[in-house]
N, C-alpha and C. Protein backbone atom coordinates (compact mmCIF):
# COMPACT_ATOMS: atom_id res chain seq x y z
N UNK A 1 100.95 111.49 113.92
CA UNK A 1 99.52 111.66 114.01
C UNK A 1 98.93 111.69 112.60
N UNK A 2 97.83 110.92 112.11
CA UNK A 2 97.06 111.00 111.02
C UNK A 2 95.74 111.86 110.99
N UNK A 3 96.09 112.37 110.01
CA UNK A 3 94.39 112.87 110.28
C UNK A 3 93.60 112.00 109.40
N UNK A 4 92.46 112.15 109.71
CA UNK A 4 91.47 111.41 109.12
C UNK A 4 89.93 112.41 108.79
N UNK A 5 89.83 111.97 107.41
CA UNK A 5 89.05 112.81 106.71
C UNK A 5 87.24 112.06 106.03
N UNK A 6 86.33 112.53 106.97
CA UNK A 6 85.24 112.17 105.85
C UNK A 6 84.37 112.90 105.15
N UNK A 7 84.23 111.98 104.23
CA UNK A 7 83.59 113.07 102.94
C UNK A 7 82.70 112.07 102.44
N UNK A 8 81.52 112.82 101.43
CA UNK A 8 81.14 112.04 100.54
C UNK A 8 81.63 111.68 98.98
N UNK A 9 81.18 110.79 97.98
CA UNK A 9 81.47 109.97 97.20
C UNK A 9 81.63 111.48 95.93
N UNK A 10 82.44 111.45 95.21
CA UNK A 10 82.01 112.67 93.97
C UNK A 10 81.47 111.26 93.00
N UNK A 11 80.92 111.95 92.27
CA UNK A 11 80.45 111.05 91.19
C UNK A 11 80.88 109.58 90.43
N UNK A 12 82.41 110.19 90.28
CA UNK A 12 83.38 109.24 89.84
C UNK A 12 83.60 108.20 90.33
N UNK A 13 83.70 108.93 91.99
CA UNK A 13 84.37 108.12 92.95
C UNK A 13 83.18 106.79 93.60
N UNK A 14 81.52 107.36 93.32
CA UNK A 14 80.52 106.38 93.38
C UNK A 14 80.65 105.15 92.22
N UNK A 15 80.59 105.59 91.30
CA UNK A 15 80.91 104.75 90.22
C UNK A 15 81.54 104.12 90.40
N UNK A 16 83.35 104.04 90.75
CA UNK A 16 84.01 102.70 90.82
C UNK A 16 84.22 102.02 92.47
N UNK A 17 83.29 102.39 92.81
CA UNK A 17 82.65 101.89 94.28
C UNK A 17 84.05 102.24 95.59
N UNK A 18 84.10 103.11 95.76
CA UNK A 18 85.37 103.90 96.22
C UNK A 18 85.16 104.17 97.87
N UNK A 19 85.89 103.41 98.98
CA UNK A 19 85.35 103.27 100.25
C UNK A 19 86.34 104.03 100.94
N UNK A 20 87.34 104.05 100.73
CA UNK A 20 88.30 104.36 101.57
C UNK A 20 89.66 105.04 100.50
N UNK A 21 90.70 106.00 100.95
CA UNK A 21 91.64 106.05 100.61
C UNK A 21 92.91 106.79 101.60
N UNK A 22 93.62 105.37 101.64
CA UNK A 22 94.59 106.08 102.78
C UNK A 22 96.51 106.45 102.18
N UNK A 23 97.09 107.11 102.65
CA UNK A 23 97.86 108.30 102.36
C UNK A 23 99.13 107.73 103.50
N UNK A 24 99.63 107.13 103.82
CA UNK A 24 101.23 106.44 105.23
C UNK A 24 101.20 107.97 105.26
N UNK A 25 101.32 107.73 106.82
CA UNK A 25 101.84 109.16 107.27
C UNK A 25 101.06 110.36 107.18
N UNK A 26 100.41 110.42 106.09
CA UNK A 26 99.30 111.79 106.19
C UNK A 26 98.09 111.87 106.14
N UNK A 27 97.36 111.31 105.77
CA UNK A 27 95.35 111.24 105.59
C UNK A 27 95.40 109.63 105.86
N UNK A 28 93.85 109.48 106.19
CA UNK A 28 93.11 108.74 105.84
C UNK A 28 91.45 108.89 105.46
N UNK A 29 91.10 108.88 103.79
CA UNK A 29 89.87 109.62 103.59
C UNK A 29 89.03 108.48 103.64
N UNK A 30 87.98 108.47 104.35
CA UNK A 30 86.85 107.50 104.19
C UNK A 30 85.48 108.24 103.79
N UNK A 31 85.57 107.43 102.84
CA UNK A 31 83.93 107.95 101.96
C UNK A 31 83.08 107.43 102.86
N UNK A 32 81.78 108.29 102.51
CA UNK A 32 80.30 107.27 102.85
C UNK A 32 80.03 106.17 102.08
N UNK A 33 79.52 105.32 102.67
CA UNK A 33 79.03 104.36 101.89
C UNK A 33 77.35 104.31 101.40
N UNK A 34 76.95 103.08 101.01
CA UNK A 34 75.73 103.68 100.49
C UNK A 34 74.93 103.58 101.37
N UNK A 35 73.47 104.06 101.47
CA UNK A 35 72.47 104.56 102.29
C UNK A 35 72.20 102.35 102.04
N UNK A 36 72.20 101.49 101.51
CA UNK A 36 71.10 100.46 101.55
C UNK A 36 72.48 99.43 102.42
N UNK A 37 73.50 99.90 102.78
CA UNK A 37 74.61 99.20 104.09
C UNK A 37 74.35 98.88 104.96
N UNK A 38 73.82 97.78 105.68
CA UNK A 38 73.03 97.68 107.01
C UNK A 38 74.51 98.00 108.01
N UNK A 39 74.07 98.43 109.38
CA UNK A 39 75.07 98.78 110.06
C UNK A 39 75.95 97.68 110.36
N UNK A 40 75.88 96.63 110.75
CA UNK A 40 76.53 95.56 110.68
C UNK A 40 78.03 95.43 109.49
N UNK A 41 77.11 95.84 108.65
CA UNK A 41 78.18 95.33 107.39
C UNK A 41 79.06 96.51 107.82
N UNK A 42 78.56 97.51 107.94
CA UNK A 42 79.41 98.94 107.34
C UNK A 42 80.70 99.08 108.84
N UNK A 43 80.24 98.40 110.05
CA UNK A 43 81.02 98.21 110.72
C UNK A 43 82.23 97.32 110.26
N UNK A 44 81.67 96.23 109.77
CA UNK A 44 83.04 95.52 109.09
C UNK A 44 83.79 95.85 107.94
N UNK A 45 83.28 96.91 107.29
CA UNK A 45 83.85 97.29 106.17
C UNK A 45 85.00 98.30 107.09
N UNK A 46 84.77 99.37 107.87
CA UNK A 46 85.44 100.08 108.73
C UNK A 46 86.81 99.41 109.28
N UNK A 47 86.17 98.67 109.92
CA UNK A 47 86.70 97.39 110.80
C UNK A 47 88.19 96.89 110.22
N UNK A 48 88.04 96.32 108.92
CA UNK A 48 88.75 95.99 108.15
C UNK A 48 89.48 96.52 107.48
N UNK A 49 89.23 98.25 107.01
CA UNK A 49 89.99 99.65 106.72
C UNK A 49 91.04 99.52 107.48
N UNK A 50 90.54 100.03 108.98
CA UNK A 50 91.58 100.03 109.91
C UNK A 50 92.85 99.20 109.85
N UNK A 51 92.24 97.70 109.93
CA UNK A 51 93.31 96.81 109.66
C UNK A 51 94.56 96.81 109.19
N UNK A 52 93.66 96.98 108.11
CA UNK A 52 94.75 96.52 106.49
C UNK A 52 95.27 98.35 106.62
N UNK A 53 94.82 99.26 106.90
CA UNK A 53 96.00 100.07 107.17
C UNK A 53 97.25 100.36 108.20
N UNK A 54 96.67 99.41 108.94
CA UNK A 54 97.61 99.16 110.21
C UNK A 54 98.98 98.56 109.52
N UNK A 55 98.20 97.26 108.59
CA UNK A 55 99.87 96.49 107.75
C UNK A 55 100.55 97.91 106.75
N UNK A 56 99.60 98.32 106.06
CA UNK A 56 99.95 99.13 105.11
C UNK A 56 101.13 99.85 105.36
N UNK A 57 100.89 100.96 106.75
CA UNK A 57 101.45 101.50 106.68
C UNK A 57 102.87 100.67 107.60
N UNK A 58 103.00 99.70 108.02
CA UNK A 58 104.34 99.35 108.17
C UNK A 58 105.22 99.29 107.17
N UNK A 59 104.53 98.89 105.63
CA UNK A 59 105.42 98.58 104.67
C UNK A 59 106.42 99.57 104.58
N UNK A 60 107.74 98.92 104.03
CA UNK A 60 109.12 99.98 104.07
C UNK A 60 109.16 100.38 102.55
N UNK A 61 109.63 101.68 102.01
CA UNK A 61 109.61 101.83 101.04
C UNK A 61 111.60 101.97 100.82
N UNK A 62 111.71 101.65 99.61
CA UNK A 62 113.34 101.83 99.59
C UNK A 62 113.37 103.45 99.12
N UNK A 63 114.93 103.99 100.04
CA UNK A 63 114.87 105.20 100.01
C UNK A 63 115.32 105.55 98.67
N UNK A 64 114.41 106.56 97.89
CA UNK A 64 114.84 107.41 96.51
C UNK A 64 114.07 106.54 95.77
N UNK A 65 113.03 105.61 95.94
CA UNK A 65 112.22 104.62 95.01
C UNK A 65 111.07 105.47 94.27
N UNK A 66 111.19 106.92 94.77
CA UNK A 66 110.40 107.41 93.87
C UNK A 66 108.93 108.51 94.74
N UNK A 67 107.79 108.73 94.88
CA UNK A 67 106.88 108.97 94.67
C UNK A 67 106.24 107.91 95.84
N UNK A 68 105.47 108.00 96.94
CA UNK A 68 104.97 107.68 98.26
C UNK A 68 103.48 106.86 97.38
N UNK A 69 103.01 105.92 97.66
CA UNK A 69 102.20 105.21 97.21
C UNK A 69 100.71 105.83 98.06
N UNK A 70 99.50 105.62 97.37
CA UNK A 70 98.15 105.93 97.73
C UNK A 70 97.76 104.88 97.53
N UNK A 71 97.06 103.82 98.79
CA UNK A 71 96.32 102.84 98.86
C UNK A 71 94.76 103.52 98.95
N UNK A 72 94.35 102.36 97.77
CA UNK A 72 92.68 102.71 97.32
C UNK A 72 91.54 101.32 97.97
N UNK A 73 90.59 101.78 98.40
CA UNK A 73 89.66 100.52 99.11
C UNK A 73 88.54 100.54 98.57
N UNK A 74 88.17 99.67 97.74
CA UNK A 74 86.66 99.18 96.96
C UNK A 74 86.06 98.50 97.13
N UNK A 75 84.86 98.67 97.19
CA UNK A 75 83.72 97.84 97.77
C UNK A 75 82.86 98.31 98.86
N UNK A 76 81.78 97.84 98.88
CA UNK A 76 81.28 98.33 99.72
C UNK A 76 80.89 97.04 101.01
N UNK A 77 81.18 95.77 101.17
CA UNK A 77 81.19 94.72 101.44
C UNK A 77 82.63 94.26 101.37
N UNK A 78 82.72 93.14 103.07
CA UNK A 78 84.11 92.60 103.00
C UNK A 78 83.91 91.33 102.17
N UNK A 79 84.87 91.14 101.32
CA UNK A 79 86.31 91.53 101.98
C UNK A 79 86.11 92.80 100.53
N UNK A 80 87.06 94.05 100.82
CA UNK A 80 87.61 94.66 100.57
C UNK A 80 88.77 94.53 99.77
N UNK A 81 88.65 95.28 98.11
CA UNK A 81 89.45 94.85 97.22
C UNK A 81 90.73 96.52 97.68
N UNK A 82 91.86 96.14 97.59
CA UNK A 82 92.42 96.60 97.61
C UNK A 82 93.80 97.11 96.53
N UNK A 83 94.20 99.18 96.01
CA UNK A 83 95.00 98.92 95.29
C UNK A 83 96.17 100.07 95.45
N UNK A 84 97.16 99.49 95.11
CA UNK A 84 98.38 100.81 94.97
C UNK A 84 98.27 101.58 94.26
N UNK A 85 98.24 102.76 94.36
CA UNK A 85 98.07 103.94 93.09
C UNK A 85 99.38 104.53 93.29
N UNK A 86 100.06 104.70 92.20
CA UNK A 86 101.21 105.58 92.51
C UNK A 86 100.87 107.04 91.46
N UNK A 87 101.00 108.18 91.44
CA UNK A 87 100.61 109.24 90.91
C UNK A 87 102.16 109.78 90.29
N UNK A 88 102.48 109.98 89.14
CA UNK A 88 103.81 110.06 88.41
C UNK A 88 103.67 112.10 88.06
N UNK A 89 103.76 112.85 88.40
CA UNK A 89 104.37 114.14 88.51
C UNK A 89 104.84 114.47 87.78
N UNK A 90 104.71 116.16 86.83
CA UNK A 90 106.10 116.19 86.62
C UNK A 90 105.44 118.28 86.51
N UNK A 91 106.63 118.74 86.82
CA UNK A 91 106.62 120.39 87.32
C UNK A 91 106.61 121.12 85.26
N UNK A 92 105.59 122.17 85.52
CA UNK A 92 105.54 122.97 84.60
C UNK A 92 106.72 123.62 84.63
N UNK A 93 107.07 123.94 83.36
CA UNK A 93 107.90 125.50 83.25
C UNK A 93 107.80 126.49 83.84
N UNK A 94 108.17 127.46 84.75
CA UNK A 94 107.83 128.51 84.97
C UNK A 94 108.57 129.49 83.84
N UNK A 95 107.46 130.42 83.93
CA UNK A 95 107.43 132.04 83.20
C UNK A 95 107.36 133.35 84.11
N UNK A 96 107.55 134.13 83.22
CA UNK A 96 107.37 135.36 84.15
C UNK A 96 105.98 135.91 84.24
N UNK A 97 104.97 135.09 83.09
CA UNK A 97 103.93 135.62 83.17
C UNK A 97 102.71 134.72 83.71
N UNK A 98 103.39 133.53 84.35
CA UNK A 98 102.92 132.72 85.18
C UNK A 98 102.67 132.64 86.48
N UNK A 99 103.08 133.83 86.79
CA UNK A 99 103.28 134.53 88.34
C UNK A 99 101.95 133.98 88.89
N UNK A 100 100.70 134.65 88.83
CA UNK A 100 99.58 134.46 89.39
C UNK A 100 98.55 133.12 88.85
N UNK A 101 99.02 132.19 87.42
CA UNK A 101 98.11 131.79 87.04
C UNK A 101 98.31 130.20 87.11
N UNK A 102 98.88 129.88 88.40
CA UNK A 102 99.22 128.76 88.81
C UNK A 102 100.20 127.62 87.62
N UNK A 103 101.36 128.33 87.18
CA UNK A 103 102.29 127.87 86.81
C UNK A 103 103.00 127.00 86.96
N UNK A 104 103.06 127.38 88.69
CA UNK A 104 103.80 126.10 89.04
C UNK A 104 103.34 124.78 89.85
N UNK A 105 101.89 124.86 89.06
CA UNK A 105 101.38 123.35 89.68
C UNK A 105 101.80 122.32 88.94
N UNK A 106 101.39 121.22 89.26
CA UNK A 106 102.07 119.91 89.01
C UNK A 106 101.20 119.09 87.56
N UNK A 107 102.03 118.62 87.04
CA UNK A 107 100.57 117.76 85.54
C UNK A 107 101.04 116.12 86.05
N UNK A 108 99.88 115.82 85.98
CA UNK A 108 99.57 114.28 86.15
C UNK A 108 100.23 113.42 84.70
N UNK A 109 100.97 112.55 85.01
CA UNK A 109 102.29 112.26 83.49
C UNK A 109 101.76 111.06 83.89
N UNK A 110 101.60 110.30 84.03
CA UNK A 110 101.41 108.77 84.77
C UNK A 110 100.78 108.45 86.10
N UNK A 111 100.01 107.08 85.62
CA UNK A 111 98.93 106.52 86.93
C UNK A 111 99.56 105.00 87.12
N UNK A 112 100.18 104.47 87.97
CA UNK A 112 100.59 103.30 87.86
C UNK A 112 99.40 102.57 89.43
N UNK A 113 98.51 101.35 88.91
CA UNK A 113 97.54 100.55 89.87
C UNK A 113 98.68 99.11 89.38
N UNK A 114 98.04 99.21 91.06
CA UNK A 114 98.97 97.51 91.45
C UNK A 114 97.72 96.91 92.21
N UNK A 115 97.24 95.81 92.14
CA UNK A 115 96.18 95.27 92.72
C UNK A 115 96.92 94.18 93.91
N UNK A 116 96.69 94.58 95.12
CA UNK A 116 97.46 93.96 96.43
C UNK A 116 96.29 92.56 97.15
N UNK A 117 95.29 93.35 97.64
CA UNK A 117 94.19 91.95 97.41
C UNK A 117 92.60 92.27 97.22
């Protein structure tokens, strides 16, 4: 079961025209789009989300290849540019005086985009 999440655009995410972002296996976030979208279009922009996550998530990943890929959807009009984001991790040190001050969250080390279509 997926859940599926909508929200609106943060700032950033208006800027590089940011429609969709889906997650194999766990989310699918769909932004709003803009208020001047006639319904027509915004149906096919939807329309076409669906789709291309339908292939998406068949793709096989090889086991131990690393880090689960985040497909990104841009545009606000089809066709829909589509991209791989892979998010590269890596775990803080823990301390003893890190107990409460979120120590053991994660730092962003690498952004690897693959442009699919």
């Amino acid at each position: 079961r997926l859940s599926v999440i909508f929200r609106n655009p943060s700032p950033s995410e208006a800027k590089e025209d940011l429609v969709a972002e889906f997650r194999p296996g766990v989310q699918l976030a769909l932004v709003s789009l803009p208020v001047a979208t006639n319904r027509e279009e915004s149906a096919e922009v939807w329309r076409s989300i669906l789709a291309a996550c339908f292939t998406l998530a068949a793709r096989k990943l090889a086991p131990g290849s690393g880090p689960a890929p985040v497909y990104v959807f841009f545009g606000a009009v089809s066709p829909l540019s589509v991209v791989e984001r892979i998010y590269h991790y890596q775990t803080r040190k823990y301390r003893a005086t890190d107990k409460f001050t979120g120590g053991l969250n994660r730092k962003l080390i690498r952004l690897e985009e693959k442009r699919i279509s």
